[in-house]
C-alpha atoms as a PDB file:
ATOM      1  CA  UNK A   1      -2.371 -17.011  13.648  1.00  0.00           C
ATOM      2  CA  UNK A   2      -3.108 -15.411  17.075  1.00  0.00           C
ATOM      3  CA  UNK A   3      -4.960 -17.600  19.199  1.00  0.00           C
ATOM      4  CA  UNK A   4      -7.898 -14.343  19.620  1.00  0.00           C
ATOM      5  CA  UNK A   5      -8.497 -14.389  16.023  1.00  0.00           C
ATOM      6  CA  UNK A   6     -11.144 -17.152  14.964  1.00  0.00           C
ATOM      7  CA  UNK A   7     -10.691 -16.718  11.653  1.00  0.00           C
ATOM      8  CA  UNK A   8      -8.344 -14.451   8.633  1.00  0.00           C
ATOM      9  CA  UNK A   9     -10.910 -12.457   7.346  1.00  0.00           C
ATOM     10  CA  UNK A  10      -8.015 -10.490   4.863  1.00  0.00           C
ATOM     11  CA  UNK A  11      -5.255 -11.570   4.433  1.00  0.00           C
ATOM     12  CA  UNK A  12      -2.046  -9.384   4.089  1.00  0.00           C
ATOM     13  CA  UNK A  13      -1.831 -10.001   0.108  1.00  0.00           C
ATOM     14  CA  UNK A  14      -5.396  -9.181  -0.150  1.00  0.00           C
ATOM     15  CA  UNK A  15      -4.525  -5.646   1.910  1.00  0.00           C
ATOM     16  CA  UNK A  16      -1.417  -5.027  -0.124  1.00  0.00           C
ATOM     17  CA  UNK A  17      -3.205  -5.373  -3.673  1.00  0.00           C
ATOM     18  CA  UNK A  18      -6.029  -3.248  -2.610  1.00  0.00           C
ATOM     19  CA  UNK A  19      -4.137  -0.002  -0.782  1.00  0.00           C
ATOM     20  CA  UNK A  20      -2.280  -0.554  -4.483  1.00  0.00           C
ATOM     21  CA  UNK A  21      -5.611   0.287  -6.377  1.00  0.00           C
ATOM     22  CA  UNK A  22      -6.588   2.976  -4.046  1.00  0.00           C
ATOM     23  CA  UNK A  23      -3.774   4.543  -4.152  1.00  0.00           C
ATOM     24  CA  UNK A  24      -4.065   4.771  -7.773  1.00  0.00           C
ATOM     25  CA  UNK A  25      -7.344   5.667  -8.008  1.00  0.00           C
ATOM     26  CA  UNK A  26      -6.822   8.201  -5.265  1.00  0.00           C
ATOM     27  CA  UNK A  27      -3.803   9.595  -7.279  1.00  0.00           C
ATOM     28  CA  UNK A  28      -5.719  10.161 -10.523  1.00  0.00           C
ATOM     29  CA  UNK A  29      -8.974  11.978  -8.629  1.00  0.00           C
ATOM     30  CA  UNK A  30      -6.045  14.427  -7.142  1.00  0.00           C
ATOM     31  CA  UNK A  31      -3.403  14.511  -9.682  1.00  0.00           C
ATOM     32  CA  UNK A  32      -3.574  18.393 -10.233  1.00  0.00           C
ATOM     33  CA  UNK A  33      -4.430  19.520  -6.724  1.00  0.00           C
ATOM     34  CA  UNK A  34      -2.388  19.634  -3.429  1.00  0.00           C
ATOM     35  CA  UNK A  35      -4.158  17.489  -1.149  1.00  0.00           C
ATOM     36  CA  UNK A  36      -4.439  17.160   2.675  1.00  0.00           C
ATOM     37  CA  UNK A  37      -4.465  13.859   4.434  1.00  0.00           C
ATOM     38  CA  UNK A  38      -6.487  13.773   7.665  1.00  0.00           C
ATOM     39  CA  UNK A  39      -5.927  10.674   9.422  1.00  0.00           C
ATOM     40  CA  UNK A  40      -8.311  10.028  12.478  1.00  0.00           C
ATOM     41  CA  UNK A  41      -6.051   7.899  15.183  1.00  0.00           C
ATOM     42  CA  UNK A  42      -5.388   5.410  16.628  1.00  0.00           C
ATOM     43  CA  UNK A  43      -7.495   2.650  14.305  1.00  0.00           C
ATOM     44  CA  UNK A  44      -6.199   4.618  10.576  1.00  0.00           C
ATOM     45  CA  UNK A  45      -2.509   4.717  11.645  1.00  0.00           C
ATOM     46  CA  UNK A  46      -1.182   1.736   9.607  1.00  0.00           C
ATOM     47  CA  UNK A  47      -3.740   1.954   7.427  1.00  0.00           C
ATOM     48  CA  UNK A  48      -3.023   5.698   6.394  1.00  0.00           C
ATOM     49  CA  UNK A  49       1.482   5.208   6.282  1.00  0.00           C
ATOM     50  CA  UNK A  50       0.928   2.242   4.315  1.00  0.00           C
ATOM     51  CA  UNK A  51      -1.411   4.125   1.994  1.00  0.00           C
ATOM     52  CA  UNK A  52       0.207   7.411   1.325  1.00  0.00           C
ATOM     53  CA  UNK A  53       3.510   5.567   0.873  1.00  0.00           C
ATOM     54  CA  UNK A  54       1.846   4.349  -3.034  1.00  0.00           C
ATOM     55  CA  UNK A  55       0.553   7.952  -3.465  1.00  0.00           C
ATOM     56  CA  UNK A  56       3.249  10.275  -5.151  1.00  0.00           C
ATOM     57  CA  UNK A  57       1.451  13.295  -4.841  1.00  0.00           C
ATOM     58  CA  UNK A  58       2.672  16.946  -3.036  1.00  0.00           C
ATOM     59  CA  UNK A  59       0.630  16.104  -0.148  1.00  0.00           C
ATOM     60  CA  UNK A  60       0.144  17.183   3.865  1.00  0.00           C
ATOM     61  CA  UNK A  61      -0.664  15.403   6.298  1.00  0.00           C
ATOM     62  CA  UNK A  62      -2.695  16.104  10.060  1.00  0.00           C
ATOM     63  CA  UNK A  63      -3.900  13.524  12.165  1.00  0.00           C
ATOM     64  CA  UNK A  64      -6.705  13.459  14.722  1.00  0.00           C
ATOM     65  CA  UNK A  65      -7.926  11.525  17.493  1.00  0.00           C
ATOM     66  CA  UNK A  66     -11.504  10.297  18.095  1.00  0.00           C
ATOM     67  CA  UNK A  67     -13.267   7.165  19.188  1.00  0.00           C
ATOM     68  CA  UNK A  68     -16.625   5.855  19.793  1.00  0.00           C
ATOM     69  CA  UNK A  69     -16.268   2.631  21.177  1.00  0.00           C
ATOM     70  CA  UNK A  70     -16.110   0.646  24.224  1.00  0.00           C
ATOM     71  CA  UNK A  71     -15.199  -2.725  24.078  1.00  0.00           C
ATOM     72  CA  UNK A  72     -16.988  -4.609  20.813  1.00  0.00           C
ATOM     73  CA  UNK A  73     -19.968  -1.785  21.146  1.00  0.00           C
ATOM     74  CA  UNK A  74     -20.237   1.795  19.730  1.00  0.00           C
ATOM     75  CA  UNK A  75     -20.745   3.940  23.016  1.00  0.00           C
ATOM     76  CA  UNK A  76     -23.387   6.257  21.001  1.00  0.00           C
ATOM     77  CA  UNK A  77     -21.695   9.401  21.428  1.00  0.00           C
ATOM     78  CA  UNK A  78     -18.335  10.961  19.669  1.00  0.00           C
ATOM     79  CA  UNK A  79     -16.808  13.630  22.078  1.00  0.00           C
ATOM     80  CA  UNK A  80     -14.549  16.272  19.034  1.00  0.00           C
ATOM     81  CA  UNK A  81     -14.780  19.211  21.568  1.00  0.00           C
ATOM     82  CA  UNK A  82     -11.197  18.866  22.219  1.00  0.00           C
ATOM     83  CA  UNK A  83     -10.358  18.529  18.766  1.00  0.00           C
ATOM     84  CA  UNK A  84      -8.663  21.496  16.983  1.00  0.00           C
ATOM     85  CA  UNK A  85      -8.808  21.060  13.521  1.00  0.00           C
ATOM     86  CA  UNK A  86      -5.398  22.280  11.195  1.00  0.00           C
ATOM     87  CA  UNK A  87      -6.009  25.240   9.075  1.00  0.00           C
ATOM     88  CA  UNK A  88      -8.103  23.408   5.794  1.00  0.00           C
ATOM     89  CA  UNK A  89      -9.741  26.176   4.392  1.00  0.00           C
ATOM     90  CA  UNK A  90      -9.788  25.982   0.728  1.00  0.00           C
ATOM     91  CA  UNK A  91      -8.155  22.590   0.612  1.00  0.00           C
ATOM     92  CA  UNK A  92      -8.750  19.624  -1.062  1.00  0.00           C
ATOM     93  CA  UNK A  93      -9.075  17.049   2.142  1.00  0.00           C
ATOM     94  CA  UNK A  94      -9.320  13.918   2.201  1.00  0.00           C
ATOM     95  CA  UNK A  95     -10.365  11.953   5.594  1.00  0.00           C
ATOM     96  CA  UNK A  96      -8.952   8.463   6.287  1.00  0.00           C
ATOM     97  CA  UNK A  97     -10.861   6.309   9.197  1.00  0.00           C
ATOM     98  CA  UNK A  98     -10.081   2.295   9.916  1.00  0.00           C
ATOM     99  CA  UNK A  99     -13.511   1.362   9.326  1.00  0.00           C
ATOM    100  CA  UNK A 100     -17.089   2.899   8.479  1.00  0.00           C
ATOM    101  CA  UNK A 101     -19.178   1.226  11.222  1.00  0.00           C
ATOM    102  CA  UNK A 102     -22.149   3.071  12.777  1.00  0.00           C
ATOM    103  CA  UNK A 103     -21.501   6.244  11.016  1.00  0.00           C
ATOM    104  CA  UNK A 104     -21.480   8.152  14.525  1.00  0.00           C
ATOM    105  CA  UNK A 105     -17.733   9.289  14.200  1.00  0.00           C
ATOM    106  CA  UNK A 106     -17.051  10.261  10.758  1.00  0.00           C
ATOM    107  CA  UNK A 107     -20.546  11.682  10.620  1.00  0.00           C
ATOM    108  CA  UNK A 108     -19.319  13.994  13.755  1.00  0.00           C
ATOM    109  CA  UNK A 109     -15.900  14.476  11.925  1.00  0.00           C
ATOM    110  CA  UNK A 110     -17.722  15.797   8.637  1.00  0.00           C
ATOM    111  CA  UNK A 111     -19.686  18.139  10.508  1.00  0.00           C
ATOM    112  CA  UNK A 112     -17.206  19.433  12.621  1.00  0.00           C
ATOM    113  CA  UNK A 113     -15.092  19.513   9.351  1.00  0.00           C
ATOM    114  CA  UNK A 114     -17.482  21.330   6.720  1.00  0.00           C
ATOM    115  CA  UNK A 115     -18.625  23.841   9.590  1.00  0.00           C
ATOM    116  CA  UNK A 116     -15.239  24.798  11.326  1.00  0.00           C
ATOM    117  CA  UNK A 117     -12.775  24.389   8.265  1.00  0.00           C
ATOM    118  CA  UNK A 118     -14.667  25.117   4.776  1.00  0.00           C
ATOM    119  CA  UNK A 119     -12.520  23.054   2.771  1.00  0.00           C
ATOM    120  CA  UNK A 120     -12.160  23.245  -0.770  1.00  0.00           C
ATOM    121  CA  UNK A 121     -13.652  19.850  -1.320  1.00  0.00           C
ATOM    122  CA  UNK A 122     -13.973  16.910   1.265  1.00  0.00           C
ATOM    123  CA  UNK A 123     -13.770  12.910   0.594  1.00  0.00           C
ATOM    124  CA  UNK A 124     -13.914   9.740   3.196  1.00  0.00           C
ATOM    125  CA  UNK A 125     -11.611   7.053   2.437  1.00  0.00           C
ATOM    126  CA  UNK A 126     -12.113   4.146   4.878  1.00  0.00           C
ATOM    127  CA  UNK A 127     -10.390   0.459   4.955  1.00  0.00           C
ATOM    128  CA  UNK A 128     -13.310  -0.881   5.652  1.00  0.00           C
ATOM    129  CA  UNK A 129     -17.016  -0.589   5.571  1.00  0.00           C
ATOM    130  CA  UNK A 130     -19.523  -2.531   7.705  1.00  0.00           C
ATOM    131  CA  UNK A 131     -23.009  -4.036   5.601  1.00  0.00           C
ATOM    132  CA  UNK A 132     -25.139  -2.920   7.764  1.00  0.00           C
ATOM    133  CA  UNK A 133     -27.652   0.327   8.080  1.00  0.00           C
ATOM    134  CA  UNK A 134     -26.030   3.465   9.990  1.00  0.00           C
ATOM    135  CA  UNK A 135     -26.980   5.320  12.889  1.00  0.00           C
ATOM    136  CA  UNK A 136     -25.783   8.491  11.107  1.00  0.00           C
ATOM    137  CA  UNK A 137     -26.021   8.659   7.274  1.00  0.00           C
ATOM    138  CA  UNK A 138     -22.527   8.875   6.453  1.00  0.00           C
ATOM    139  CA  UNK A 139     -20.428   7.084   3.361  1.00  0.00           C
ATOM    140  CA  UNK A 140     -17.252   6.514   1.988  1.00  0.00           C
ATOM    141  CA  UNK A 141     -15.826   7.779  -1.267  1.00  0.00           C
ATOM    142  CA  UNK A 142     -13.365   5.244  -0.973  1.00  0.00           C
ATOM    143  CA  UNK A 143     -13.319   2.067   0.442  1.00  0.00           C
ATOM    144  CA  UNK A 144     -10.973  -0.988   1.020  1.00  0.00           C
ATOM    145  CA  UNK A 145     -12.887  -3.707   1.606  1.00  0.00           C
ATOM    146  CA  UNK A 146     -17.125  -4.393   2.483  1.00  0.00           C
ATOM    147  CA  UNK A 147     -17.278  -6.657   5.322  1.00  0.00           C
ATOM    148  CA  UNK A 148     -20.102  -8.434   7.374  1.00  0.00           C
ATOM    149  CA  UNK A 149     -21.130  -6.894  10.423  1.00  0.00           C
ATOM    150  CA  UNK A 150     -18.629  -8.528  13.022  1.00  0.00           C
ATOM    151  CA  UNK A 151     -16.487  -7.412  15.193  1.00  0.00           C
ATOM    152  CA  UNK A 152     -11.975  -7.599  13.698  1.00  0.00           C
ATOM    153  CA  UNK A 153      -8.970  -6.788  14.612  1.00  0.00           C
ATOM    154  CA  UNK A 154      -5.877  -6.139  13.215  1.00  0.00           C
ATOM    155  CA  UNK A 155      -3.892  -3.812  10.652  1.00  0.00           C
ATOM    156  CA  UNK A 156      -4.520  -1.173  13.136  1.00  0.00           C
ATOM    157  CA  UNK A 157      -8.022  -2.130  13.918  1.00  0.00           C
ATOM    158  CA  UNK A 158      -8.153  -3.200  17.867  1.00  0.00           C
ATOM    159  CA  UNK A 159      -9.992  -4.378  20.806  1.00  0.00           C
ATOM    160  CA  UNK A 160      -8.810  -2.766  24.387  1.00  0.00           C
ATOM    161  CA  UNK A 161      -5.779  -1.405  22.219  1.00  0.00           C
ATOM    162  CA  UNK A 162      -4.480  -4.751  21.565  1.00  0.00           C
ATOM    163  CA  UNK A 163      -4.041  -6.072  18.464  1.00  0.00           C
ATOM    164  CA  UNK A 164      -3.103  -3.315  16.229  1.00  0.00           C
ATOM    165  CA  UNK A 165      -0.309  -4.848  15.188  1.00  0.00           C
ATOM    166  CA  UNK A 166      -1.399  -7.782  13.651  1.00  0.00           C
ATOM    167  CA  UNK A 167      -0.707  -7.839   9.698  1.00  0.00           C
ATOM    168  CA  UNK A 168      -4.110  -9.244   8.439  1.00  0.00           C
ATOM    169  CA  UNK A 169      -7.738  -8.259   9.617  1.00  0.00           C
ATOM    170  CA  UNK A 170      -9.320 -11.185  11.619  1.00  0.00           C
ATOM    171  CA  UNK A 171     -12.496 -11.565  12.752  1.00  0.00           C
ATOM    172  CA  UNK A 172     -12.149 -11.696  17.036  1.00  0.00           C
ATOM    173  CA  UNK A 173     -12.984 -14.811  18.789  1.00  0.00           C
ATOM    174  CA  UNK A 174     -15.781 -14.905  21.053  1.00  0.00           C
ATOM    175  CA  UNK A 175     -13.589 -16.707  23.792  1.00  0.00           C
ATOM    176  CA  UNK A 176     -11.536 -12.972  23.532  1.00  0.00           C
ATOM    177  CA  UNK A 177     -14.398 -10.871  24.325  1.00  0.00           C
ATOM    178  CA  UNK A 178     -14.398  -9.531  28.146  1.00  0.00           C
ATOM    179  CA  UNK A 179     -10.709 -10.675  28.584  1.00  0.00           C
END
């Protein structure tokens, strides 16, 4: 185990097992339509291949980047005026975040989404979702995991871009934060 991580809050088989049922549930809700993947980067990157790899549907797949965050806090504000959104109109999309924390960015995302786009229909599949009230009212069609609020890393998650790459979600030691 890294020495940052105070404890294995999900482990690998635990991750595995679950993309497995959301993939099939996710697969039955879409089984007759062509669906577009919109991955929001960099936190839904491993989260999103590992996913779509169980789904054997004709599907596309965009990717876009936002963040909220600095450090272990949400910053307050989402800045999409540099996104460009593909072409969605009259598409069946479905939007894939890390985690559902504050609600700020996929409540931006939606809005941005549903105003610029018009898509056919719109769902928010997150790995994880945080117990705790929102700043934006904002939820997930499909979710991974519910998890306390604390801060994790890993499976794509990070904190000052590190530990992405870690194959379990951990919960960050204190003794980490401000390194």
């Amino acid at each position: 185990m890294e020495k940052n991580v105070q404890r294995v809050l999900i482990p690998t088989p635990d991750i595995r097992k679950r993309l497995d049922e959301l993939a099939q549930q996710i697969q039955q809700d879409y089984r007759d339509k062509e669906l577009t993947v919109l991955a929001v980067l960099n936190g839904s990157l491993i989260f999103a291949a590992d996913l779509l790899r169980r789904i054997p549907l004709k599907l596309k797949l965009d990717c876009i980047s936002a963040s909220s965050y600095h450090g272990t806090e949400s910053s307050g504000t989402v800045d999409l005026n540099r996104i460009a959104f593909p072409n969605l109109e009259g598409r069946h999309v479905l939007l894939l975040d890390d985690i559902l924390d504050t609600g700020l960015t996929l409540a931006a995302i939606k809005e941005k989404l549903l105003k610029e786009s018009s898509p056919l229909s719109l769902k928010l599949c997150v790995l994880l979702r945080k117990i705790k009230p929102r700043v934006r009212p904002v939820d997930a069609d499909y979710v991974g995991f519910e998890i306390a609020d604390e801060f994790v890393i890993g499976y794509g998650l990070d904190y000052r871009e590190q530990y992405r790459n870690l194959p379990y979600i951990g919960v960050l030691a204190d003794s980490a934060k401000g390194e």
